[in-house]
PDB file of N, CA and C in Angstrom:
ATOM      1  N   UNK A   1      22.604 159.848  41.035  1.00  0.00           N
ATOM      2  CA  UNK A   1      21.539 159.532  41.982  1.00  0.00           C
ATOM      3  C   UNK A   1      22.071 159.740  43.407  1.00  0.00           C
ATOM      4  N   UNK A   2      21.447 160.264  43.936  1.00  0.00           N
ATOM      5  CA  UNK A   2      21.703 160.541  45.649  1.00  0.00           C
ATOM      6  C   UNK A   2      21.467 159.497  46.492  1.00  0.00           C
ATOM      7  N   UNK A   3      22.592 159.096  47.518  1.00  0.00           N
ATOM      8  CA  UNK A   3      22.472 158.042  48.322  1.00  0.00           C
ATOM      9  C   UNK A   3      21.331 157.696  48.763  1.00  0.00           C
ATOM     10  N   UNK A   4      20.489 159.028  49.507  1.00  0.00           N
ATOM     11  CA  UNK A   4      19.293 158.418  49.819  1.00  0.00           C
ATOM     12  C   UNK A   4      17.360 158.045  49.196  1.00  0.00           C
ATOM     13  N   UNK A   5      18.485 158.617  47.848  1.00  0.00           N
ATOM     14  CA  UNK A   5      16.774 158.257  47.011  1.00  0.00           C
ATOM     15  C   UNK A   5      17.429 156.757  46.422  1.00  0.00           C
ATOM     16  N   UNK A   6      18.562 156.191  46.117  1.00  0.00           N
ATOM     17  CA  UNK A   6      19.217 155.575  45.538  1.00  0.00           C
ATOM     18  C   UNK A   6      18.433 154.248  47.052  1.00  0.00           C
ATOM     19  N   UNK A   7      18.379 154.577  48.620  1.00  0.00           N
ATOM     20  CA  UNK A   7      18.327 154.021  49.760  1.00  0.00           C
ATOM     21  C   UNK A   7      16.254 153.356  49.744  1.00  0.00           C
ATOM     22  N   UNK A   8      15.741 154.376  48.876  1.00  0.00           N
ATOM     23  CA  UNK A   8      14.189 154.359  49.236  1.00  0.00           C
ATOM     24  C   UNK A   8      14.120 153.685  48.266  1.00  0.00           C
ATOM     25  N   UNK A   9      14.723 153.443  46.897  1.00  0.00           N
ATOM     26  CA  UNK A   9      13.894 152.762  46.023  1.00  0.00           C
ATOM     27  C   UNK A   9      14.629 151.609  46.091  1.00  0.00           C
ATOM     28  N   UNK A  10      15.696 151.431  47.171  1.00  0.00           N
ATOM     29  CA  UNK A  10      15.659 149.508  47.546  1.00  0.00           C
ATOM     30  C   UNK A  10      14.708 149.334  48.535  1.00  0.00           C
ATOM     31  N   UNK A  11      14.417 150.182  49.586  1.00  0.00           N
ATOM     32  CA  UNK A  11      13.814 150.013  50.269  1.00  0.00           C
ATOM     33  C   UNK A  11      11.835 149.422  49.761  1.00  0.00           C
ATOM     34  N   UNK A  12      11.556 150.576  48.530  1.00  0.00           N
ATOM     35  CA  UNK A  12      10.061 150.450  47.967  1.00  0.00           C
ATOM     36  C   UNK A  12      10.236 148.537  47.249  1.00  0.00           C
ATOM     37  N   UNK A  13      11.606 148.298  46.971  1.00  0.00           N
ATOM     38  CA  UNK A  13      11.430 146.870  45.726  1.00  0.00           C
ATOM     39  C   UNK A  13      11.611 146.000  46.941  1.00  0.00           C
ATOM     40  N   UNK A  14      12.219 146.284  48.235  1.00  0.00           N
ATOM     41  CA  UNK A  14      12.411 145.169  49.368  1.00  0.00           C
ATOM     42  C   UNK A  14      11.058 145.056  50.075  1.00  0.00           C
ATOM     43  N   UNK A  15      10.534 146.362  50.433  1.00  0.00           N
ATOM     44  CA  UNK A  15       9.045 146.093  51.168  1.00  0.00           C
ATOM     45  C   UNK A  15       7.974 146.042  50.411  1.00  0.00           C
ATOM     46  N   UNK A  16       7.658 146.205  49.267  1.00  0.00           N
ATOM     47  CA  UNK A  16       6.713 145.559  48.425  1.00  0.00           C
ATOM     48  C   UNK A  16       7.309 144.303  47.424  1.00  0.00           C
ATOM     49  N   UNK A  17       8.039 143.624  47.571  1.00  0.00           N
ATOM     50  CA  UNK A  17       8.431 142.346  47.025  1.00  0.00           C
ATOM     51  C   UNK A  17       8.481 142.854  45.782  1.00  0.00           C
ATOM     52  N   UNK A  18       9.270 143.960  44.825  1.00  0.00           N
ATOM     53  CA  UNK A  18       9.075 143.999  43.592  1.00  0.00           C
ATOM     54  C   UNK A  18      10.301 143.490  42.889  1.00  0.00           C
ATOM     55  N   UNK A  19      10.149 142.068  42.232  1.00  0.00           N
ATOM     56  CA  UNK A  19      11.224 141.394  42.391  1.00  0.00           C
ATOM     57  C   UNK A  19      11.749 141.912  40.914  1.00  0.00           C
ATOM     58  N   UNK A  20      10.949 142.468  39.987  1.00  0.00           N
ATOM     59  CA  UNK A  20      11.297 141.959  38.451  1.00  0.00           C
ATOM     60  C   UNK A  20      11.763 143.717  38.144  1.00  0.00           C
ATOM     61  N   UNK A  21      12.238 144.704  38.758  1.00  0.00           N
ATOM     62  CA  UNK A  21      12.376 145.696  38.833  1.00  0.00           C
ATOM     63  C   UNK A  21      13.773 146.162  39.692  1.00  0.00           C
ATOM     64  N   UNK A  22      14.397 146.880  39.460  1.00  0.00           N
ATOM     65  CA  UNK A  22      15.418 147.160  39.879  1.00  0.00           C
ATOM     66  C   UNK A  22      15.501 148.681  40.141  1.00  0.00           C
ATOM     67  N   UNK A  23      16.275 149.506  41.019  1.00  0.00           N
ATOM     68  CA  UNK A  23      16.394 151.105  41.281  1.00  0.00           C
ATOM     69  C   UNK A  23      16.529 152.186  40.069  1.00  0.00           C
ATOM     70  N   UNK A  24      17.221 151.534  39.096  1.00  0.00           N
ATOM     71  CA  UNK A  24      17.189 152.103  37.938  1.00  0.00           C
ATOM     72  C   UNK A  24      16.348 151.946  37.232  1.00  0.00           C
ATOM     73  N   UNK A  25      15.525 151.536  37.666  1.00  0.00           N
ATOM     74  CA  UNK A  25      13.498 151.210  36.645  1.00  0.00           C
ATOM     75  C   UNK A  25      12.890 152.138  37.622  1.00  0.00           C
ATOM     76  N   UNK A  26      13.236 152.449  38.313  1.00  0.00           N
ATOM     77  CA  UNK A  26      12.281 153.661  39.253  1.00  0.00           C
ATOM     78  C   UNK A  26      12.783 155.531  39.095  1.00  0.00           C
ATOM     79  N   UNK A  27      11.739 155.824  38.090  1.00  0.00           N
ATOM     80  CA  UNK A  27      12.417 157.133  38.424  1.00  0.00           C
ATOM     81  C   UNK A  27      11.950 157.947  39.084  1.00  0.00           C
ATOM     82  N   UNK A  28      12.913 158.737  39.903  1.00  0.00           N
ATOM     83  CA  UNK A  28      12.458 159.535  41.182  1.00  0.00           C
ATOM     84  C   UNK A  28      11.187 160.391  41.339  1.00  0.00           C
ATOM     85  N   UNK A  29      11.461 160.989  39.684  1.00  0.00           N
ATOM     86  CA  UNK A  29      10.276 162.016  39.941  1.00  0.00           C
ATOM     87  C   UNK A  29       9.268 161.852  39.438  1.00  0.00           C
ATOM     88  N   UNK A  30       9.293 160.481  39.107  1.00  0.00           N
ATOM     89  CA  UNK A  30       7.591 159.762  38.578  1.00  0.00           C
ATOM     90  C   UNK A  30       6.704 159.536  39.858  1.00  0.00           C
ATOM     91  N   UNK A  31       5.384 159.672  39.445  1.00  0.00           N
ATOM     92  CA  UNK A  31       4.365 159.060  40.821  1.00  0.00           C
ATOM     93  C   UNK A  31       4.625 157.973  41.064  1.00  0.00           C
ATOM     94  N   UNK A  32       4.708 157.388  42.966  1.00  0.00           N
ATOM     95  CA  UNK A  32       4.170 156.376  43.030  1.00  0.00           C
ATOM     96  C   UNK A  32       2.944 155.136  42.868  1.00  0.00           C
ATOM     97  N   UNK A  33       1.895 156.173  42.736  1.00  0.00           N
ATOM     98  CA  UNK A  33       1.035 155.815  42.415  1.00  0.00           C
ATOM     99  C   UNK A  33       0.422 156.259  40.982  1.00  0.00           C
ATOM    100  N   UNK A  34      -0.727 155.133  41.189  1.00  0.00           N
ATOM    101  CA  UNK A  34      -1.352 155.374  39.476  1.00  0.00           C
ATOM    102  C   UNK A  34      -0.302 155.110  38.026  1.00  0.00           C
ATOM    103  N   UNK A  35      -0.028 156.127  37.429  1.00  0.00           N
ATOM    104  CA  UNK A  35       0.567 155.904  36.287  1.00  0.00           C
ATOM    105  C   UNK A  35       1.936 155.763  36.459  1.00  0.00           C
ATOM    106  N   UNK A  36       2.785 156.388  37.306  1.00  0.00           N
ATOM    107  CA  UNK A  36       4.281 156.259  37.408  1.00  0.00           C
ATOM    108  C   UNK A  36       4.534 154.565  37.778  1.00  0.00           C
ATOM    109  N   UNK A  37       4.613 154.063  38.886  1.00  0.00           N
ATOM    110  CA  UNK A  37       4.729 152.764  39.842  1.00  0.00           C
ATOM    111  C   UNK A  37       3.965 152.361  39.808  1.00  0.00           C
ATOM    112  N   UNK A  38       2.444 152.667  40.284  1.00  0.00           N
ATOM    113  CA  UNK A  38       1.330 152.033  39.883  1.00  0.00           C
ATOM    114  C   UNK A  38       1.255 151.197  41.220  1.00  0.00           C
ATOM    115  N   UNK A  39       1.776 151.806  42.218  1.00  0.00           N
ATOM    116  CA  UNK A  39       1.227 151.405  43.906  1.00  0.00           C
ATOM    117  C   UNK A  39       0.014 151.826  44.117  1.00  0.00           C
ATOM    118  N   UNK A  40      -0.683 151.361  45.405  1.00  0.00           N
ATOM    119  CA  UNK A  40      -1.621 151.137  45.708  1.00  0.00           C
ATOM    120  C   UNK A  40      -1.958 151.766  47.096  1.00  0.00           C
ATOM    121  N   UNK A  41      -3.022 151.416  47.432  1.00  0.00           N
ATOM    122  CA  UNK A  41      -3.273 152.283  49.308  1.00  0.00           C
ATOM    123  C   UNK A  41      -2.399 150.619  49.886  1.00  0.00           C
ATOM    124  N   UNK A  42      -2.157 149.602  49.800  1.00  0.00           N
ATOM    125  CA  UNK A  42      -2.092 148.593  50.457  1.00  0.00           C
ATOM    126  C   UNK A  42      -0.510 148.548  50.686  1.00  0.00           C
ATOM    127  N   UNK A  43      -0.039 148.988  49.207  1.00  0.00           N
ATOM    128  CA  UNK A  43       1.181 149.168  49.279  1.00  0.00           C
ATOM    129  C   UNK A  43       2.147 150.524  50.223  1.00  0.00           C
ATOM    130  N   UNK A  44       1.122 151.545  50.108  1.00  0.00           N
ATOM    131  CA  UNK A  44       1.293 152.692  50.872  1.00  0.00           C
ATOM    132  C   UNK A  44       1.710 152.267  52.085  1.00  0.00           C
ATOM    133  N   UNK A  45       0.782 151.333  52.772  1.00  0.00           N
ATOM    134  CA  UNK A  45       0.631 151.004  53.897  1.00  0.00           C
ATOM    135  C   UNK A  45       1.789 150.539  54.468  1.00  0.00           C
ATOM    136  N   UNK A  46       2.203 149.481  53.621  1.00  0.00           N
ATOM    137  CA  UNK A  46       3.802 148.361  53.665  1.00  0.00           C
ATOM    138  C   UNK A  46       4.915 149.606  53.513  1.00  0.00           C
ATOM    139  N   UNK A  47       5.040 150.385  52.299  1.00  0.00           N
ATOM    140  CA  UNK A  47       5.866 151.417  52.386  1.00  0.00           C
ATOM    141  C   UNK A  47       5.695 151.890  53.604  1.00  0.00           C
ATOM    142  N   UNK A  48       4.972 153.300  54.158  1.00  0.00           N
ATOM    143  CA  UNK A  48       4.877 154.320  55.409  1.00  0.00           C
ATOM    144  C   UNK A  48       5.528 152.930  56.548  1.00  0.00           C
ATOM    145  N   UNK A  49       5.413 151.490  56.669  1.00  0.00           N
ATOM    146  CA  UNK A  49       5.374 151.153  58.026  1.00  0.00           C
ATOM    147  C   UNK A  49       7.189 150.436  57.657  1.00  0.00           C
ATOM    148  N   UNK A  50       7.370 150.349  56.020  1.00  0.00           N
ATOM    149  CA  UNK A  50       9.034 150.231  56.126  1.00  0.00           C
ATOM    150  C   UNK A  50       9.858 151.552  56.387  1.00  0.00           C
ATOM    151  N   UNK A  51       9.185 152.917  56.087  1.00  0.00           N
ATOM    152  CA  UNK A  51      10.221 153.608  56.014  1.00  0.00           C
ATOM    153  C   UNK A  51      10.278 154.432  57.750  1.00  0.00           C
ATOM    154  N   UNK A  52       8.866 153.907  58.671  1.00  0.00           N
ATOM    155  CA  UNK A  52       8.818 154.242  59.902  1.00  0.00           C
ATOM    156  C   UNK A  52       9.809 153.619  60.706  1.00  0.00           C
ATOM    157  N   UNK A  53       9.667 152.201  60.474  1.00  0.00           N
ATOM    158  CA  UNK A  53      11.278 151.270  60.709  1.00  0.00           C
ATOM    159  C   UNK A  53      12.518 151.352  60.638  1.00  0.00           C
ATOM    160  N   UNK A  54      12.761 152.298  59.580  1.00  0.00           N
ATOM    161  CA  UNK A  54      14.316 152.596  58.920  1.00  0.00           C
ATOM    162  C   UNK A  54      14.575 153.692  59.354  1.00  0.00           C
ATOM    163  N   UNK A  55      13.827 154.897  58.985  1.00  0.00           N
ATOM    164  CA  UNK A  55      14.421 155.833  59.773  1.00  0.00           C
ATOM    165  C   UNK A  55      13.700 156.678  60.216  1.00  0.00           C
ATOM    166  N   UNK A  56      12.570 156.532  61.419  1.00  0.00           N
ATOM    167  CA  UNK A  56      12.598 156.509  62.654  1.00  0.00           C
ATOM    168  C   UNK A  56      11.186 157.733  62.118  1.00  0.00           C
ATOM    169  N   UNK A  57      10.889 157.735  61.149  1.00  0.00           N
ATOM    170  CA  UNK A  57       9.787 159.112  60.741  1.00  0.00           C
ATOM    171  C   UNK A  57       8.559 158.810  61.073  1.00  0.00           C
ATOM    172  N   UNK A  58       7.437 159.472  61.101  1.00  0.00           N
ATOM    173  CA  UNK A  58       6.394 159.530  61.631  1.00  0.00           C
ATOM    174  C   UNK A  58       5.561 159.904  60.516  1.00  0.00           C
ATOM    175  N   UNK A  59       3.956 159.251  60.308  1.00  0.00           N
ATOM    176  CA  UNK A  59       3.660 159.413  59.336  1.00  0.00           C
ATOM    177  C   UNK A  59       1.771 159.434  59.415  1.00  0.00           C
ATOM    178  N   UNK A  60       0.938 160.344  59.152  1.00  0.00           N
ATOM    179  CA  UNK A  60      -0.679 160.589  59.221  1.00  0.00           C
ATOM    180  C   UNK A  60      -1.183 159.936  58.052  1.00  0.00           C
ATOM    181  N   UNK A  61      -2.140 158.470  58.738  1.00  0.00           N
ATOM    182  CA  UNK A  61      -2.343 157.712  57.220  1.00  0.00           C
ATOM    183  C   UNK A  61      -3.531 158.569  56.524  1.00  0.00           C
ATOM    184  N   UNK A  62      -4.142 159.518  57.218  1.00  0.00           N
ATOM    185  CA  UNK A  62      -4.943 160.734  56.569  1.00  0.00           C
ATOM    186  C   UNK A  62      -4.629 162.245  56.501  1.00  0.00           C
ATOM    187  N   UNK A  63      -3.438 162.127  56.463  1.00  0.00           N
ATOM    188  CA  UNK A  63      -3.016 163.981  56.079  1.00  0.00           C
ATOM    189  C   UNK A  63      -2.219 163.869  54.246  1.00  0.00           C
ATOM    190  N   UNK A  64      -2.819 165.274  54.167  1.00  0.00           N
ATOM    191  CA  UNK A  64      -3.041 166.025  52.654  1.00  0.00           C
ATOM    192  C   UNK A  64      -0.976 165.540  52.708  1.00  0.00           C
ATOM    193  N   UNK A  65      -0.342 165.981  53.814  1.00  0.00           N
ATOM    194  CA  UNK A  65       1.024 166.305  53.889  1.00  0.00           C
ATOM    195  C   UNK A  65       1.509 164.537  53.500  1.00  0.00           C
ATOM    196  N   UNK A  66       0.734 163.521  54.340  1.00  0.00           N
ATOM    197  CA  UNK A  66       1.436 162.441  53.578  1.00  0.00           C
ATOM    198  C   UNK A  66       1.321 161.747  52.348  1.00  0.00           C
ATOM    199  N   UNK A  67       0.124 162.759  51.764  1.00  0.00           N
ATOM    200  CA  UNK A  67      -0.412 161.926  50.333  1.00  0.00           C
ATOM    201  C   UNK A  67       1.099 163.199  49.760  1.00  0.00           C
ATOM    202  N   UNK A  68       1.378 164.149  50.091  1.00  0.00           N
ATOM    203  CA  UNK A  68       2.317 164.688  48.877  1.00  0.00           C
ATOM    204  C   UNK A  68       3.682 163.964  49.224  1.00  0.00           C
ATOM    205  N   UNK A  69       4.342 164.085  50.538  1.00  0.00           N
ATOM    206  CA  UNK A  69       5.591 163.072  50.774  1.00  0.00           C
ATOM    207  C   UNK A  69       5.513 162.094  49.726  1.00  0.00           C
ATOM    208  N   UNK A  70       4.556 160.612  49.630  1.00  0.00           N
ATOM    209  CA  UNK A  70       4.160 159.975  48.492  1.00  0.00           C
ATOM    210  C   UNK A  70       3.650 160.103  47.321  1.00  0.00           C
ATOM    211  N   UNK A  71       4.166 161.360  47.091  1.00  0.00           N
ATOM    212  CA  UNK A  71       4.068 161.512  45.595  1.00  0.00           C
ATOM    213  C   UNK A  71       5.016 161.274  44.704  1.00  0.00           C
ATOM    214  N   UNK A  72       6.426 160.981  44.925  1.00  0.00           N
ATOM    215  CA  UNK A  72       7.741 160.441  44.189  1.00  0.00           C
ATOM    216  C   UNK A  72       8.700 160.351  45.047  1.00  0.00           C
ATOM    217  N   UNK A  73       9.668 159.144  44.488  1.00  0.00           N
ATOM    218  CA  UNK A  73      11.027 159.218  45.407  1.00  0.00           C
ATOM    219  C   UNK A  73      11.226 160.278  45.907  1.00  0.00           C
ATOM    220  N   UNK A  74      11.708 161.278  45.136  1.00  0.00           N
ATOM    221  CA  UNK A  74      12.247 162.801  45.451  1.00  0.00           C
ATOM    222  C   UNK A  74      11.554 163.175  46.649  1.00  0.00           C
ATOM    223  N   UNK A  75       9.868 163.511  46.859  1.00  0.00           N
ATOM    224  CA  UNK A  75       9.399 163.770  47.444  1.00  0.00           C
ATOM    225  C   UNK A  75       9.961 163.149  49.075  1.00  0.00           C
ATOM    226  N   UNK A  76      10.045 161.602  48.811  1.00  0.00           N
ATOM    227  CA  UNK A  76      10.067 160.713  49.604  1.00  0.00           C
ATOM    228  C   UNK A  76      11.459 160.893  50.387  1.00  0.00           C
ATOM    229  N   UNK A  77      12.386 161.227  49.635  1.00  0.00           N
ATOM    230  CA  UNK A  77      13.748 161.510  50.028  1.00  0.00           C
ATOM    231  C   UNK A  77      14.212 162.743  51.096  1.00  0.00           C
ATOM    232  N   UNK A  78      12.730 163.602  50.004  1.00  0.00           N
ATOM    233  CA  UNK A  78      13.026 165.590  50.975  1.00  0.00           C
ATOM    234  C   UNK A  78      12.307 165.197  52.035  1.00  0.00           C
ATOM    235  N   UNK A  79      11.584 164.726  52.271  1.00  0.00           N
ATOM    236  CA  UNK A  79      10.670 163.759  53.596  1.00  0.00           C
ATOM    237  C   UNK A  79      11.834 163.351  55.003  1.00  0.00           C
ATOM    238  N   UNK A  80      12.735 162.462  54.764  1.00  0.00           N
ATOM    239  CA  UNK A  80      13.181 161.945  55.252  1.00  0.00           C
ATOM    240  C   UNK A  80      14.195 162.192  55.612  1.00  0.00           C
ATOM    241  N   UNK A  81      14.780 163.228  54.749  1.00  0.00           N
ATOM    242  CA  UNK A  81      16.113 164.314  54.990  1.00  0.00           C
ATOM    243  C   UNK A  81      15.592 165.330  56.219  1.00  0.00           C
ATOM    244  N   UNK A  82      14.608 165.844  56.112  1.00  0.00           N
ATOM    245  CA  UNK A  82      13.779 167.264  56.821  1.00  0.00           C
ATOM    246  C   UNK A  82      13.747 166.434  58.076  1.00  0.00           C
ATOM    247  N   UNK A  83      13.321 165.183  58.118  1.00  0.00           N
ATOM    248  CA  UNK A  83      12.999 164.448  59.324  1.00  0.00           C
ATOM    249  C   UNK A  83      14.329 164.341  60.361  1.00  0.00           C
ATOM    250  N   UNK A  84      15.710 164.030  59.537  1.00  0.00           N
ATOM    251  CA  UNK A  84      16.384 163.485  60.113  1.00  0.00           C
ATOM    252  C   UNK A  84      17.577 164.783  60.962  1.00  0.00           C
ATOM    253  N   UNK A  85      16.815 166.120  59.993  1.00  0.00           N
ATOM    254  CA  UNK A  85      18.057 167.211  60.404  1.00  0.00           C
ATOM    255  C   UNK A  85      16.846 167.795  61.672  1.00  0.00           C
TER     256      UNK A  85
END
């Protein structure tokens, strides 16, 4: 696992309180939503405004581009890598 997908899915169990779940119950390239994780728009919300906090990214709560970023860790990871170089 790569440091920083290994970094988002403490980050997804710290900002949505998912207490009974651990990083290794999350797999990267499952959806966050619906059937993979089974997050929500509410949770979206708490995610996009923890990971705007952490590292420093910018995020359209109505672009096509941030519904795919949130489509899996992985996604979430190449997101935040692209952001930071």
């Amino acid at each position: 696992m790569q440091p920083l997908e290994l970094e988002i899915k403490e980050l997804i169990i710290s900002a949505l309180s998912l207490e009974d779940i651990g990083p290794n119950d999350i797999d990267a390239a499952a959806p966050l939503f619906g059937e993979g994780l089974g997050l929500d728009s509410i949770d979206a919300l708490e995610l996009g405004l923890a990971l705007q906090k952490r590292y420093g990214v910018t995020l359209s709560a109505d672009s096509q581009e941030t519904r795919q970023h949130f489509a899996s860790v992985n996604a979430l990871a190449n997101f935040v890598a692209a952001q930071r170089s």
